[in-house]
N, C-alpha and C. Protein backbone atom coordinates (compact mmCIF):
# COMPACT_ATOMS: atom_id res chain seq x y z
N UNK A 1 127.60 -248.72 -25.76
CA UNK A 1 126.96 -248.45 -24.49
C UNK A 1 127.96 -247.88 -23.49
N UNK A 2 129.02 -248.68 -23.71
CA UNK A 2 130.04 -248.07 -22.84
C UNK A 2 130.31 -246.36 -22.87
N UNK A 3 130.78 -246.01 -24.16
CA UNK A 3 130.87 -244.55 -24.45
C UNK A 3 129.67 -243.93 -23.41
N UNK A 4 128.16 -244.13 -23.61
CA UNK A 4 127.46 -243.23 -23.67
C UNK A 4 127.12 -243.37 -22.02
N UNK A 5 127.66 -243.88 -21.21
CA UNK A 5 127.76 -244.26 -19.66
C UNK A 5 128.92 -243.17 -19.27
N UNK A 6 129.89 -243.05 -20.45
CA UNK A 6 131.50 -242.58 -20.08
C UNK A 6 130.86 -241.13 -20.11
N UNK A 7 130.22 -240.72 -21.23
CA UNK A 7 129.59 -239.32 -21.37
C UNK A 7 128.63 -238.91 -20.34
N UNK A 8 127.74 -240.09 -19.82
CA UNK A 8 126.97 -239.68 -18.33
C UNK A 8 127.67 -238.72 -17.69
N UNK A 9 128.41 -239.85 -17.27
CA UNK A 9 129.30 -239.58 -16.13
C UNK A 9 130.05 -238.54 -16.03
N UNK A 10 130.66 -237.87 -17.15
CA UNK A 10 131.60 -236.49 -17.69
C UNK A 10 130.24 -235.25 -17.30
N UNK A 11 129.16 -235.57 -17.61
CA UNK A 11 128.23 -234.53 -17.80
C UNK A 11 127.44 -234.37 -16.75
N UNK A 12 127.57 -235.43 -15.57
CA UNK A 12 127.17 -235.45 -14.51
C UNK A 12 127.96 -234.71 -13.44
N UNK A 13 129.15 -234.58 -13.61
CA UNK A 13 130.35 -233.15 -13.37
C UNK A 13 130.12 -232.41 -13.21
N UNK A 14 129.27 -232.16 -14.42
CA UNK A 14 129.44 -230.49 -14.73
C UNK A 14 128.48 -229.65 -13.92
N UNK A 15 129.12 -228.00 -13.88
CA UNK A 15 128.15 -227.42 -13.04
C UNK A 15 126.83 -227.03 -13.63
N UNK A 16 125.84 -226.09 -12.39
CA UNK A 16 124.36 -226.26 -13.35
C UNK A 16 124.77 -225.47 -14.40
N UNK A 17 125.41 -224.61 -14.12
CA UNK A 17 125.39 -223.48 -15.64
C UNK A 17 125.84 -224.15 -16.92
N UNK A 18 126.93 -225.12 -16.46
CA UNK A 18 127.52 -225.46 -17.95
C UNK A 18 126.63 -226.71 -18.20
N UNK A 19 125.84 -227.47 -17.31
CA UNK A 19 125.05 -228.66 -17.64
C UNK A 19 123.65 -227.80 -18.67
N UNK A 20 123.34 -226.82 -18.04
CA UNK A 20 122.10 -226.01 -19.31
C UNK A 20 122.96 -225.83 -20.44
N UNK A 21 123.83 -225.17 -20.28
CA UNK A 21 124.08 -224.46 -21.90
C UNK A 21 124.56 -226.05 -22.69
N UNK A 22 125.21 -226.97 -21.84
CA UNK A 22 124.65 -228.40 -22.75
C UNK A 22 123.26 -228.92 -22.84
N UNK A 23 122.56 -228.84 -22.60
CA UNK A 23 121.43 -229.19 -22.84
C UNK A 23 121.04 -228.44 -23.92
N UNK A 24 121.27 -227.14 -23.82
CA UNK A 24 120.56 -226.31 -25.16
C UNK A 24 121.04 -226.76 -26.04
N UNK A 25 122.64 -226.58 -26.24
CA UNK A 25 123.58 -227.14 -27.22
C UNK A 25 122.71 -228.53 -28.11
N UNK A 26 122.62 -229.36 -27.43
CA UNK A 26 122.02 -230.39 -27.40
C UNK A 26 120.49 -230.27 -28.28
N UNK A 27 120.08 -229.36 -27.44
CA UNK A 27 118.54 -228.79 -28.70
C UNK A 27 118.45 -228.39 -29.24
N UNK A 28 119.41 -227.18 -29.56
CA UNK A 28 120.15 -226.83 -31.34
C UNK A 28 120.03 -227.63 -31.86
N UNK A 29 121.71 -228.82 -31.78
CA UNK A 29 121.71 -229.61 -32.54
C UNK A 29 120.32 -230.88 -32.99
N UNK A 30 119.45 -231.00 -32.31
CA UNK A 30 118.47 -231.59 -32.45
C UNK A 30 117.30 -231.08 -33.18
N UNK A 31 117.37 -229.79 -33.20
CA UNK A 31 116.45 -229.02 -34.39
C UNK A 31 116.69 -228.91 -35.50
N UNK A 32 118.13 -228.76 -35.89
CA UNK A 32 118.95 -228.57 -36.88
C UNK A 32 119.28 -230.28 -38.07
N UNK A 33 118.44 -231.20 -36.94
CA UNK A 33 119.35 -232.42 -37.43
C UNK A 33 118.06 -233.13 -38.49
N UNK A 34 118.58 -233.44 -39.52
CA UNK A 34 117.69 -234.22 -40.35
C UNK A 34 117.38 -235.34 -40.17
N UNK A 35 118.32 -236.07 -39.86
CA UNK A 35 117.82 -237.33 -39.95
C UNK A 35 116.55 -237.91 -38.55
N UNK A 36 115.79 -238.08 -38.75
CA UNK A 36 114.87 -238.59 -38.00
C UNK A 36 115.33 -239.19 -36.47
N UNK A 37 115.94 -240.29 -37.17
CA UNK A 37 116.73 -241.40 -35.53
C UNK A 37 117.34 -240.36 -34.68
N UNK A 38 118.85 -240.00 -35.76
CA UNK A 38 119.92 -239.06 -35.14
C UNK A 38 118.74 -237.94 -34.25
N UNK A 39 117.82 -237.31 -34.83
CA UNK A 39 116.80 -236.24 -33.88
C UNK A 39 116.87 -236.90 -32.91
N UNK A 40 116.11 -237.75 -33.11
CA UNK A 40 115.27 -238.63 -31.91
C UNK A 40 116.34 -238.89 -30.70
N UNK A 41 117.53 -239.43 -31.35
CA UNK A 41 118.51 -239.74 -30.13
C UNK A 41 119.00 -238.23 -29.35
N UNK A 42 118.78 -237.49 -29.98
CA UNK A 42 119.28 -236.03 -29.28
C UNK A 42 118.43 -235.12 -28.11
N UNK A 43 117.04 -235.36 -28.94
CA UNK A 43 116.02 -235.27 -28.02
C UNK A 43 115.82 -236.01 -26.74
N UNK A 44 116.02 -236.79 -26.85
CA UNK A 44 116.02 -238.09 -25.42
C UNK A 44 117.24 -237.94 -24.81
N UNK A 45 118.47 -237.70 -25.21
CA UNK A 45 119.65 -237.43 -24.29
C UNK A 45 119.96 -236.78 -23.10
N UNK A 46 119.10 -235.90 -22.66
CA UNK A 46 119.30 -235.13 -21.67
C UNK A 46 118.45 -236.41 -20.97
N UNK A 47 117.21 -236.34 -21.18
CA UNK A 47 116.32 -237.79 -20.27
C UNK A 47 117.30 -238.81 -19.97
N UNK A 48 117.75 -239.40 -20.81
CA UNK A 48 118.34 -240.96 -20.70
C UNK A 48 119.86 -240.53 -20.12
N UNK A 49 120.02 -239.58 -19.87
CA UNK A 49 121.65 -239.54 -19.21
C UNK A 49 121.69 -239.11 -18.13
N UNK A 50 120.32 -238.84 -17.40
CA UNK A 50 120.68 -237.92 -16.15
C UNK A 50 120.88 -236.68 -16.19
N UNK A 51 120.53 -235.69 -17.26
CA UNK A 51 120.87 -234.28 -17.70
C UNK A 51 119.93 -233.71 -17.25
N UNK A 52 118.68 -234.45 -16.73
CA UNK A 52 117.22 -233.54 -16.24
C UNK A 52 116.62 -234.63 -15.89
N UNK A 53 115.74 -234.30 -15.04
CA UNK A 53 114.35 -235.62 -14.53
C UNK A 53 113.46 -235.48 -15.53
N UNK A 54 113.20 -236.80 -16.08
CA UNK A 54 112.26 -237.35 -16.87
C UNK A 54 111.24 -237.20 -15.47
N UNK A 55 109.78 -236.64 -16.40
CA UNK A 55 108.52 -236.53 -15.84
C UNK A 55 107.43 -237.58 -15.91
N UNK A 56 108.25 -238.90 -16.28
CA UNK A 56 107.19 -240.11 -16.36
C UNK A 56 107.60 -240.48 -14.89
């Protein structure tokens, strides 16, 4: 948990331009990824870190 607070916070830095092209990065790798969970956790990362407003 700790790590993924440490990675917030690094990515909460960043400017808008380089915060999108992580996010895409991010949806590459999440299209590309087989395993189900590993997807799942990639897909939700931008939500659960502060990378974009969740629309719930």
């Amino acid at each position: 948990m700790k790590v993924l607070e440490r990675v917030a916070h690094l990515v909460a830095q960043l400017s808008s331009d380089q915060r999108s092209e992580f996010i895409d990065l991010i949806g590459s790798m999440a299209a590309k990824e087989a395993d189900p969970s590993r997807r799942e956790f990639l897909e939700g990362f931008p939500g659960g870190s502060g990378l974009v407003e969740d629309d719930y």
